[in-house]
Protein backbone atom coordinates (compact mmCIF):
# COMPACT_ATOMS: atom_id res chain seq x y z
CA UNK A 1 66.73 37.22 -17.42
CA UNK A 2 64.68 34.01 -17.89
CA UNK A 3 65.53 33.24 -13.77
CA UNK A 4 64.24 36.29 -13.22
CA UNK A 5 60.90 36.03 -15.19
CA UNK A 6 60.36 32.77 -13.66
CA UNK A 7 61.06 33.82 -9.69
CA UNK A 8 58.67 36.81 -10.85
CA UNK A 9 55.92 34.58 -11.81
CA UNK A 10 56.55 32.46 -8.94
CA UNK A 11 56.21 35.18 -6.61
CA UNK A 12 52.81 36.70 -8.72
CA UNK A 13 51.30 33.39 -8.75
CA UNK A 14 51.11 32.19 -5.15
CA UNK A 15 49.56 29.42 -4.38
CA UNK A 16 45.89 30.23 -2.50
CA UNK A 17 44.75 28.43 0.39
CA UNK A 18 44.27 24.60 -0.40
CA UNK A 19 40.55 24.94 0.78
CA UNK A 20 39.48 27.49 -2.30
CA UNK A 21 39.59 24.66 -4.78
CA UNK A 22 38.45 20.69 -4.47
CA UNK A 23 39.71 18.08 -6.79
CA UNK A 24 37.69 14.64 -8.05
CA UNK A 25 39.22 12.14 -9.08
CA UNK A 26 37.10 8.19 -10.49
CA UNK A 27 37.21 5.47 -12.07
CA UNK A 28 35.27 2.78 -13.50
CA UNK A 29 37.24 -0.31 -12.74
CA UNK A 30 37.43 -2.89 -11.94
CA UNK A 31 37.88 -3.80 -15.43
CA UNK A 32 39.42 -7.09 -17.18
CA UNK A 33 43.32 -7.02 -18.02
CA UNK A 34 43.12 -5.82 -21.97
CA UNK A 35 40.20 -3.73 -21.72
CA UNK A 36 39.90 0.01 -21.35
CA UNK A 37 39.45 1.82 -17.60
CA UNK A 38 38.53 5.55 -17.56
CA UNK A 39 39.50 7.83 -14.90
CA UNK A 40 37.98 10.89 -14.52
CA UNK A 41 38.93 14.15 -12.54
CA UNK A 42 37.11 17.15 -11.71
CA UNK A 43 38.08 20.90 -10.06
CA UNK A 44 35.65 22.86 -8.14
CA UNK A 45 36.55 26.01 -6.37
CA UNK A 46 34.59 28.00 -3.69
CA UNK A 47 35.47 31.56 -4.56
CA UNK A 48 33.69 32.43 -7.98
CA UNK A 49 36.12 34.98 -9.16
CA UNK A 50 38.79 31.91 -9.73
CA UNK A 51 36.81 30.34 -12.51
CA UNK A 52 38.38 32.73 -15.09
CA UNK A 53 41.48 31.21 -14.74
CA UNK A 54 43.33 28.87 -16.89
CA UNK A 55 44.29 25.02 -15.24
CA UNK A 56 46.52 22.46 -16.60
CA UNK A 57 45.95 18.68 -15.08
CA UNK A 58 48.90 16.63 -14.33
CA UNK A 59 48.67 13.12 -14.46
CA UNK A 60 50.56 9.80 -13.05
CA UNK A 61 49.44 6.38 -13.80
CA UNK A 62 52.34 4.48 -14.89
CA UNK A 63 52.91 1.35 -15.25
CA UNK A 64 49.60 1.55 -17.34
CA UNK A 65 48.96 1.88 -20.75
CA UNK A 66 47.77 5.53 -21.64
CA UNK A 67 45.29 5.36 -24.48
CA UNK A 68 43.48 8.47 -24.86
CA UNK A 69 43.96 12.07 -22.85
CA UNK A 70 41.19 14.72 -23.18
CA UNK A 71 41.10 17.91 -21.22
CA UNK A 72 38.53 20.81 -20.92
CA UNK A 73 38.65 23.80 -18.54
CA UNK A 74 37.51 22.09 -15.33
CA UNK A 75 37.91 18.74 -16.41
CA UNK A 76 39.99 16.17 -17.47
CA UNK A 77 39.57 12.12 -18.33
CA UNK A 78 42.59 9.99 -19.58
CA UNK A 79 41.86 5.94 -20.86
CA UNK A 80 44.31 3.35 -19.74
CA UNK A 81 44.77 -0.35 -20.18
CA UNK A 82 46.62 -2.90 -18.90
CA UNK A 83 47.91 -6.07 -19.67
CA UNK A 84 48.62 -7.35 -16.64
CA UNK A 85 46.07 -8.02 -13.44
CA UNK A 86 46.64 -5.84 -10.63
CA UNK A 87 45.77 -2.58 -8.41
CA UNK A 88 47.45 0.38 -9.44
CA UNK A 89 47.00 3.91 -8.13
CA UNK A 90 46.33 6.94 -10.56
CA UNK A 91 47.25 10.70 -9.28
CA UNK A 92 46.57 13.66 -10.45
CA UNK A 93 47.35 17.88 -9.58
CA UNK A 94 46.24 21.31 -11.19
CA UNK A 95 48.22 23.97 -11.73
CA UNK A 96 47.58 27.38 -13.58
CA UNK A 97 48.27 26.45 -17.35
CA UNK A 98 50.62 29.12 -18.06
CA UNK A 99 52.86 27.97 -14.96
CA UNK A 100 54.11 24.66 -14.92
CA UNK A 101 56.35 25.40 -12.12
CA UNK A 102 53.65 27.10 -9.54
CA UNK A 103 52.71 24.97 -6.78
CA UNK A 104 49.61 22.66 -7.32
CA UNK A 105 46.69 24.03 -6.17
CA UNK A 106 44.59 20.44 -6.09
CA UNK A 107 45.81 16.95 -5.92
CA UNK A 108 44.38 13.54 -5.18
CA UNK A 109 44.80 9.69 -6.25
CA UNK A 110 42.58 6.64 -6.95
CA UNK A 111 42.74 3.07 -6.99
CA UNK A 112 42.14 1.25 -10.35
CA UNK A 113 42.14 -2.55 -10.26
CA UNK A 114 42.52 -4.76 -13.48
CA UNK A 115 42.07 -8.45 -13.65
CA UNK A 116 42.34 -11.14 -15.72
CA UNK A 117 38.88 -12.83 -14.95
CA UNK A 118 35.16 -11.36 -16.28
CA UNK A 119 33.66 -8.38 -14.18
CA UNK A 120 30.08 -8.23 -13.54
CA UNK A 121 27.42 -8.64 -10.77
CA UNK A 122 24.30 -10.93 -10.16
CA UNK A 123 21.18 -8.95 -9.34
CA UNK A 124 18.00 -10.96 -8.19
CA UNK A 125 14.28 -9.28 -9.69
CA UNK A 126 10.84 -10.68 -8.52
CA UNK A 127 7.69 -10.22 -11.43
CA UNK A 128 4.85 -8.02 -9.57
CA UNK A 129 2.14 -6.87 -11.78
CA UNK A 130 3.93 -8.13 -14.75
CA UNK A 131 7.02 -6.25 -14.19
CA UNK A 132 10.57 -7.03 -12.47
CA UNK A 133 10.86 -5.41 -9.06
CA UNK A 134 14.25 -5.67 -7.96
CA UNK A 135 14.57 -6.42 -4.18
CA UNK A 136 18.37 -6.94 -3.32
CA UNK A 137 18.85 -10.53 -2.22
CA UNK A 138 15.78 -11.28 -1.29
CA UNK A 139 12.53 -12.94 -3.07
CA UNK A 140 9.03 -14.04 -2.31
CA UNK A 141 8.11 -18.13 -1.95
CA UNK A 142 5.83 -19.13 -4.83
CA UNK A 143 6.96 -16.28 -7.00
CA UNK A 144 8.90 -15.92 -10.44
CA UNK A 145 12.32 -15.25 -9.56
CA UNK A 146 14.73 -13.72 -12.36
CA UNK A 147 18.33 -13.76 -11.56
CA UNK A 148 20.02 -12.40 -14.08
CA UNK A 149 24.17 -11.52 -14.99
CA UNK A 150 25.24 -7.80 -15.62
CA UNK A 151 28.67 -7.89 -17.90
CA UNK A 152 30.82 -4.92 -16.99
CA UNK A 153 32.78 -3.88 -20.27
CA UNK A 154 32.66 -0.41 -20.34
CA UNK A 155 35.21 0.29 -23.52
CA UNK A 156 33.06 -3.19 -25.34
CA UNK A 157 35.85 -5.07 -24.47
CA UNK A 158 34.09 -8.58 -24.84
CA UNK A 159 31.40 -7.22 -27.79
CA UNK A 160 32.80 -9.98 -30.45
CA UNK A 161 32.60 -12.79 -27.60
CA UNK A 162 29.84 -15.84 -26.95
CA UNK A 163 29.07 -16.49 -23.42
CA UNK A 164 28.04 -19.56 -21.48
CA UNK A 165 26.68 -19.37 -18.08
CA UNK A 166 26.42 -22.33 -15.97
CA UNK A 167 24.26 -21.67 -12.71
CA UNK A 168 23.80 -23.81 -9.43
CA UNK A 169 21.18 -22.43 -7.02
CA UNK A 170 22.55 -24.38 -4.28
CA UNK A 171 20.00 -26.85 -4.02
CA UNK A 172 20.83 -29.16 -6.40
CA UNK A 173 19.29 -27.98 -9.08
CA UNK A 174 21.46 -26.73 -12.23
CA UNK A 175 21.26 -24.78 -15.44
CA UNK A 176 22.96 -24.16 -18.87
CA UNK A 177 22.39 -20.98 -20.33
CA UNK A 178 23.17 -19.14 -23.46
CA UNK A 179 21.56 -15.88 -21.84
CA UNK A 180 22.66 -13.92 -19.12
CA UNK A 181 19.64 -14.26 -16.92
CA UNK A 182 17.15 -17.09 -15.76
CA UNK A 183 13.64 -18.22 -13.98
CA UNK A 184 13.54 -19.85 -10.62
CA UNK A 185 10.88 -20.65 -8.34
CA UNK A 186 11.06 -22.29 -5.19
CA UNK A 187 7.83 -23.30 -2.85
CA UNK A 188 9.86 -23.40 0.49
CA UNK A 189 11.52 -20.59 2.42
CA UNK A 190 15.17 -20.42 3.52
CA UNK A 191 18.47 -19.10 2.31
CA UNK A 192 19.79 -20.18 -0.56
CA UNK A 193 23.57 -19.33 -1.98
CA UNK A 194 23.63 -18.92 -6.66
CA UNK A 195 26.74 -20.14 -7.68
CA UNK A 196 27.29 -18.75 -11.58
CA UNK A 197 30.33 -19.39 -13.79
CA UNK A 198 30.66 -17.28 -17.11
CA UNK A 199 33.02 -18.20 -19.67
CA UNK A 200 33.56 -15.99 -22.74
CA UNK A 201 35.02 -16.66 -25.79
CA UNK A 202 36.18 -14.85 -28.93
CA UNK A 203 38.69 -14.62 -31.80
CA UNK A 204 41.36 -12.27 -32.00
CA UNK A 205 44.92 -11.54 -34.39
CA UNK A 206 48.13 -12.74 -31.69
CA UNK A 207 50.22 -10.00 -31.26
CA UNK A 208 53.59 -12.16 -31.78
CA UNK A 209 52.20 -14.41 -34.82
CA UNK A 210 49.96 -12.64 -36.41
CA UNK A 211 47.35 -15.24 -36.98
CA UNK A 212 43.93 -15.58 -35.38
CA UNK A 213 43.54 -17.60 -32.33
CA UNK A 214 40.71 -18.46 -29.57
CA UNK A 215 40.56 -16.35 -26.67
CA UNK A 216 38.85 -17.32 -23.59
CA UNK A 217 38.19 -15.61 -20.45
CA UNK A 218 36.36 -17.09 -17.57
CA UNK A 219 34.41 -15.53 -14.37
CA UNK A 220 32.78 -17.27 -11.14
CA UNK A 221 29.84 -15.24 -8.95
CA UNK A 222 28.27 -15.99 -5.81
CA UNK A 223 24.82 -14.18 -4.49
CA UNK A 224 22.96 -15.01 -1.41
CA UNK A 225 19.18 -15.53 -2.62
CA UNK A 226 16.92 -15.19 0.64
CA UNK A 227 13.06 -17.02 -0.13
CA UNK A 228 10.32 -15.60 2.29
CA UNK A 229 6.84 -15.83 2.72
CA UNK A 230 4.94 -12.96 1.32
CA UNK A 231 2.76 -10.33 3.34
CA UNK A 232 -0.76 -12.05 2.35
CA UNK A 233 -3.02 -9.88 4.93
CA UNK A 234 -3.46 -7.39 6.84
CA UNK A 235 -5.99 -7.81 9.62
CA UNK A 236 -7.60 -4.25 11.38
CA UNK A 237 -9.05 -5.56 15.14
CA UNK A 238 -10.36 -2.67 16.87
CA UNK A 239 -13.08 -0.48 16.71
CA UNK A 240 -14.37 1.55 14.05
CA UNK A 241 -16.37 4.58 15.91
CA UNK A 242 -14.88 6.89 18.72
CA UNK A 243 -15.24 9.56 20.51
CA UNK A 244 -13.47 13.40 20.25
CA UNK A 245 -10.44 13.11 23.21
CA UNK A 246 -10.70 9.55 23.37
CA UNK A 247 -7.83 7.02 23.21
CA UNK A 248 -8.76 4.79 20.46
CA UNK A 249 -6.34 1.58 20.18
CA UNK A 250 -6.38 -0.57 17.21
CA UNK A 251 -4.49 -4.13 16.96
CA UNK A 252 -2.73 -5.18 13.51
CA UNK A 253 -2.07 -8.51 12.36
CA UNK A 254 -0.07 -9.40 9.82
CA UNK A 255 0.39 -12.95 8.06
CA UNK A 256 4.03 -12.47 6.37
CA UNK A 257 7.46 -13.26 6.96
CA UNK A 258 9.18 -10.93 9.15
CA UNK A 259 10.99 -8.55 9.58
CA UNK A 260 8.37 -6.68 9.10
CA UNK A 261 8.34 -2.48 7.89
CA UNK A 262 5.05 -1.16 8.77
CA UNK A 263 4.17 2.23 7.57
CA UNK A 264 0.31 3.61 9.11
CA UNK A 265 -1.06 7.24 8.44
CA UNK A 266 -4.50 8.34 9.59
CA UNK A 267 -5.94 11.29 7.35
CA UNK A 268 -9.39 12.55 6.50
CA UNK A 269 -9.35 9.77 3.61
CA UNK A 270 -7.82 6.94 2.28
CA UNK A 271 -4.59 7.41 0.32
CA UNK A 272 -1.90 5.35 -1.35
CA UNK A 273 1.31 5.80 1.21
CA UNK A 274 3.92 5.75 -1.68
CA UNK A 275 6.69 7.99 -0.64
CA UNK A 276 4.13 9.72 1.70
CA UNK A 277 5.30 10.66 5.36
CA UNK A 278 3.94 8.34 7.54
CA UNK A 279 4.65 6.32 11.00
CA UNK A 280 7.62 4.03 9.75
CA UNK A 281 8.14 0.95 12.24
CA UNK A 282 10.53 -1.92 12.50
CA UNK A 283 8.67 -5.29 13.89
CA UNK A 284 10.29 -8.78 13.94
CA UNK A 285 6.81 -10.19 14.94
CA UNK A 286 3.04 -10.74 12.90
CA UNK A 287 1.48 -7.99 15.58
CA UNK A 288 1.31 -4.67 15.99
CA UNK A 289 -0.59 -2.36 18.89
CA UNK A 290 -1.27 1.55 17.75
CA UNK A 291 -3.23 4.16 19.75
CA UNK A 292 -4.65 7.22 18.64
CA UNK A 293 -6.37 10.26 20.15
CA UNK A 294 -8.90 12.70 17.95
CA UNK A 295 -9.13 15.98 18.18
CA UNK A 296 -11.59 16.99 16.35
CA UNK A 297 -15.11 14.69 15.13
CA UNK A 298 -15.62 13.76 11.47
CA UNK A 299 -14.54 10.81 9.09
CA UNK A 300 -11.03 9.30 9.17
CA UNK A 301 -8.81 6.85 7.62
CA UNK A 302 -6.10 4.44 9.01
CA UNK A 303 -4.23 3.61 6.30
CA UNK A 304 -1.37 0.91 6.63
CA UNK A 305 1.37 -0.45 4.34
CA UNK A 306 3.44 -3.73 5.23
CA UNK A 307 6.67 -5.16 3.61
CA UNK A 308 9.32 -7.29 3.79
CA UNK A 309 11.53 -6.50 1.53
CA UNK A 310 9.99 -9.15 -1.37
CA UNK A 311 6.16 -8.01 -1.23
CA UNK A 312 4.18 -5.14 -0.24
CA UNK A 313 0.65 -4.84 0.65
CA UNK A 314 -1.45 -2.26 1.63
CA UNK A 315 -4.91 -1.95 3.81
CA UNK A 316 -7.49 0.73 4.82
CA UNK A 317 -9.80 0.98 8.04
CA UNK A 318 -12.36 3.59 8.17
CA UNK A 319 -13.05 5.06 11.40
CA UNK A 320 -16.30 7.29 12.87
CA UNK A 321 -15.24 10.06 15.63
CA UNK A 322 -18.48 11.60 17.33
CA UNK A 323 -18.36 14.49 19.46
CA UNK A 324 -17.88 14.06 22.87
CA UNK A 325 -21.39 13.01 24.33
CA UNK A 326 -24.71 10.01 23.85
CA UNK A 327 -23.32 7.65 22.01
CA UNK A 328 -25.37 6.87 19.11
CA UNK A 329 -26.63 3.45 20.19
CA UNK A 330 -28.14 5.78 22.91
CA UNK A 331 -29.95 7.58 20.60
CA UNK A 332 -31.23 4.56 18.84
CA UNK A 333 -32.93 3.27 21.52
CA UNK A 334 -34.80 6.05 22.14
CA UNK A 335 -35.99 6.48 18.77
CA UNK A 336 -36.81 2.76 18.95
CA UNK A 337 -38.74 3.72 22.11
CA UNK A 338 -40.46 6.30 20.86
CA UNK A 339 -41.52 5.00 18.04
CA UNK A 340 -42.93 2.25 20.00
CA UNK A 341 -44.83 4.60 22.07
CA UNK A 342 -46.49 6.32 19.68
CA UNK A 343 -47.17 3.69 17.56
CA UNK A 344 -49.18 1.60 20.43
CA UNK A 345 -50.98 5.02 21.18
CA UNK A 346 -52.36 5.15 17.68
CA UNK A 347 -53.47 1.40 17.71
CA UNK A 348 -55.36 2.51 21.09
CA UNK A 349 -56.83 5.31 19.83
CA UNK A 350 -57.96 3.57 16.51
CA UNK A 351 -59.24 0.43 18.03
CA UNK A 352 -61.39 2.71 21.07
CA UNK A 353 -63.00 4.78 18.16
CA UNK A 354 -63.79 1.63 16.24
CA UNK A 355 -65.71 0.19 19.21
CA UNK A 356 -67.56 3.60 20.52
CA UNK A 357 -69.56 3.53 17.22
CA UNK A 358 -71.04 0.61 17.59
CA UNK A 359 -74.56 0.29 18.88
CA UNK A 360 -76.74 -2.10 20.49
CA UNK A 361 -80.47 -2.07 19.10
CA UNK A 362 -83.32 -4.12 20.57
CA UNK A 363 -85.99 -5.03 18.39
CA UNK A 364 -89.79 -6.53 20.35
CA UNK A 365 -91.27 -8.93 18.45
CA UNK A 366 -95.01 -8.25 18.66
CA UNK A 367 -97.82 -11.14 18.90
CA UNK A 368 -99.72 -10.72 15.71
CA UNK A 369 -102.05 -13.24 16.37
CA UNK A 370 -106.12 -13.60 15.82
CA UNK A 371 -108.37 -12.34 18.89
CA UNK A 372 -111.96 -12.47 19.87
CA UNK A 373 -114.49 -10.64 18.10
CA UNK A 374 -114.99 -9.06 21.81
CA UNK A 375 -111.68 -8.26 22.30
CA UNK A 376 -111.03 -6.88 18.40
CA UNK A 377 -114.05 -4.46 18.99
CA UNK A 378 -112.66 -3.14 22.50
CA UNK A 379 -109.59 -3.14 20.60
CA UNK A 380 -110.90 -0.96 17.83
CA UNK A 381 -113.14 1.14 20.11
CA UNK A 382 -110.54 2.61 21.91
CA UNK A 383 -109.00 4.05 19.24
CA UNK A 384 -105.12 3.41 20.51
CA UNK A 385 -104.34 2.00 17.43
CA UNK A 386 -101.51 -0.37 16.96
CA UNK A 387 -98.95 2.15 17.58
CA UNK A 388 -99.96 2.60 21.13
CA UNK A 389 -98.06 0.83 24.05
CA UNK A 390 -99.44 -1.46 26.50
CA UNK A 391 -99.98 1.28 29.34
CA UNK A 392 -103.20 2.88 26.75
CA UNK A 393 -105.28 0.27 27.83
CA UNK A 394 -105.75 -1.41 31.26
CA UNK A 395 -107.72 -4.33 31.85
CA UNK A 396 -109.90 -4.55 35.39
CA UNK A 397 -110.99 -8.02 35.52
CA UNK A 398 -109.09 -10.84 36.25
CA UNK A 399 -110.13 -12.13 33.52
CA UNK A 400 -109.10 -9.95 31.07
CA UNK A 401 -105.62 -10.61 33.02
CA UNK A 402 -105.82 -13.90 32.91
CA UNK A 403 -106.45 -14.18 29.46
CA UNK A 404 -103.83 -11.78 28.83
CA UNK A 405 -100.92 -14.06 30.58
CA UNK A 406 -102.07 -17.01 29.22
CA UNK A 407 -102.17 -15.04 25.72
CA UNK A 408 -98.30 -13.65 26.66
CA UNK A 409 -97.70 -16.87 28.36
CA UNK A 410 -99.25 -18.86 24.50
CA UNK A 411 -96.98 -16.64 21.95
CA UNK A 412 -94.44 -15.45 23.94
CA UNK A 413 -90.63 -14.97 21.95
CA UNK A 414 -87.24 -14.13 23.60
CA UNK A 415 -85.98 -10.85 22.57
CA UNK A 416 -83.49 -10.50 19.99
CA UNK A 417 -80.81 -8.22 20.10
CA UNK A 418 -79.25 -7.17 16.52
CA UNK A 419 -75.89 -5.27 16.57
CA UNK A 420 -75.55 -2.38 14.22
């Protein structure tokens, strides 16, 4: 009856197609010989309606040390340990929890490595702005360089230890530590290889004597440190006014270290090109040629970012487009003409009126001077009066001309001529 029940099952639970359901599986080595390594597995399926099912997860990883199990619905993580360095491989399958002998609907397998040395990694971090920018191997000449060790211990395997950290940066130069990280700075480019060695050291109970003894545990890392010369400028050559339809090409030079990733974007106004789309280009020189052609007139911006990978620096270039046309230099020269013009017209016409109203006035200077009795009675008699001009009275005699020349001839005074 029990055959039965089980054939039945067998035959109710078939297995479904292997591509419903996906299976995880990961781990966090690798991870020093007596310390803890977690694996983890996970079970996704494609059709929804199979998540109401029960799963059981069925686990291989012998000849390790199984520490802890813990299993949830969709999930399952088991703890192992080992005393002894190697790689072993972990394997796991699902079945339906309430039949053990159904075929597995998931399986897969990992790789966990143990060793008997300290695991950890270098990672190199530049100071920009007061903080640490990490840049993968490579750092900027002149700059504060932090190179500092990362301890991996994930089950606080080595959290009663003291460390010592000797480092050699490959030129010569090397450094006791008590701290996992330290300062360099180097003035001159090139490749240089960090050489660290960690040793660790703690106190534990033996397992065969029971008394406390000195444990020690060692570890040697190597990281490629590449110095280059920062991006100090970016120079904009070209011109800063166009026209609408107009091929305008700009020239960019760059004093830095290449490679070089150049990043440009013109917009309507200058903006910071953090994780904005832009032109992204690869150059292995300090010079770069860009053209652009407007569509439309208005105000623009070329903005342009540079890096290589240690610094980053970023520019702006403003550039005028004017509709298709004069060019404005056109148009100031002929407001510079005419302003000329008009302004020697209105000297002319000021300095013509100035001179029209001025008048030339002639003044006689009359002979005032004593005459004969005779000529003072004629004078008198003929009742001209001194107002009169010389044409009132006419002299017949030569004498009376005579006397009159000689009289002109006696007293006679240049005119003056007075300006008004």
């Amino acid at each position: 009856m029990l055959g039965l029940t089980c054939v039945l099952l067998l035959l109710g639970r078939a297995a479904p197609a292997a591509e419903e359901y996906g299976l995880e599986i990961t781990n966090n080595g690798p991870v020093t010989t007596g310390a803890q390594a977690t694996v983890h597995a996970s079970l996704s399926m494609k059709n929804d309606s199979a998540a109401s099912n029960l799963y059981h997860f069925n686990w291989i990883y012998a000849p390790l040390i199984l520490i802890e199990k813990s299993e949830q619905q969709f999930n399952s993580v088991i703890n192992v340990t080992s005393e002894f360095p190697g790689t072993f491989p972990v394997s796991v399958w699902v079945t339906h929890r309430n039949c053990w002998l159904c075929r597995p609907i998931a399986r897969n397998v990992t790789v966990l490595q143990f060793t008997e040395f300290i695991t950890g990694n270098l990672t190199i971090a530049q100071i920009e702005d007061s903080r640490f920018i990490t840049r993968g191997s490579s750092s900027s000449v002149g700059a504060i360089t932090r190179i500092s060790f990362c301890l991996h211990d994930p089950s606080h395997y080595f959290k009663s230890a003291s460390f010592v950290y000797t480092w050699d940066f490959g030129d010569g130069v090397y450094q006791i530590t008590k701290k996992p990280f330290v300062y360099y700075n180097c003035s001159t480019m090139g490749n240089r290889t960090v050489h660290l060695k960690v040793i660790a050291e703690w106190e534990q109970i033996g397992s065969i004597v029971h008394e406390k003894e000195m444990v020690q545990k060692t570890g040697d890392f190597t990281t490629a440190l590449e110095l280059l010369d920062a991006v100090k400028s970016i120079n904009v050559v070209g011109s800063r006014e166009t026209h609408v339809m107009e091929n305008l090409s700009l020239s960019l030079h760059i004093n830095g270290t290449p490679p070089l990733a150049l990043c440009w974007l013109i917009k309507s106004e200058c903006i910071p090109l953090e994780g904005e789309k832009c032109h992204l280009v690869e150059i292995d020189g300090s010079c770069y040629n860009l053209s652009h052609t407007f569509s439309d007139a208005g105000q623009y911006c070329l903005s342009v970012r540079v890096e290589n990978g240690v610094t980053m620096l970023q520019t702006y270039h403003e550039i005028k487009v004017w509709p298709t046309g004069i060019h404005p230099a056109c148009f100031v020269l002929l407001c510079i003409a005419l302003a000329t013009v008009m302004l020697g017209l209105v000297l002319y016409t000021t300095f013509r009126s100035n001179t029209q109203q001025k008048d030339l006035v002639e003044v006689a200077d009359f002979d005032f001077s004593p005459l004969s009795d005779k000529n003072l009675a004629s004078y008198s008699e003929s009742g001209c009066g001194r107002m009169c001009c010389r044409s009132c009275f006419l002299w017949s005699s030569q004498e009376a001309a005579w006397e009159s020349h000689e009289l002109l001839h006696s007293f006679y005074k240049p005119v003056k001529t007075y300006t008004v």
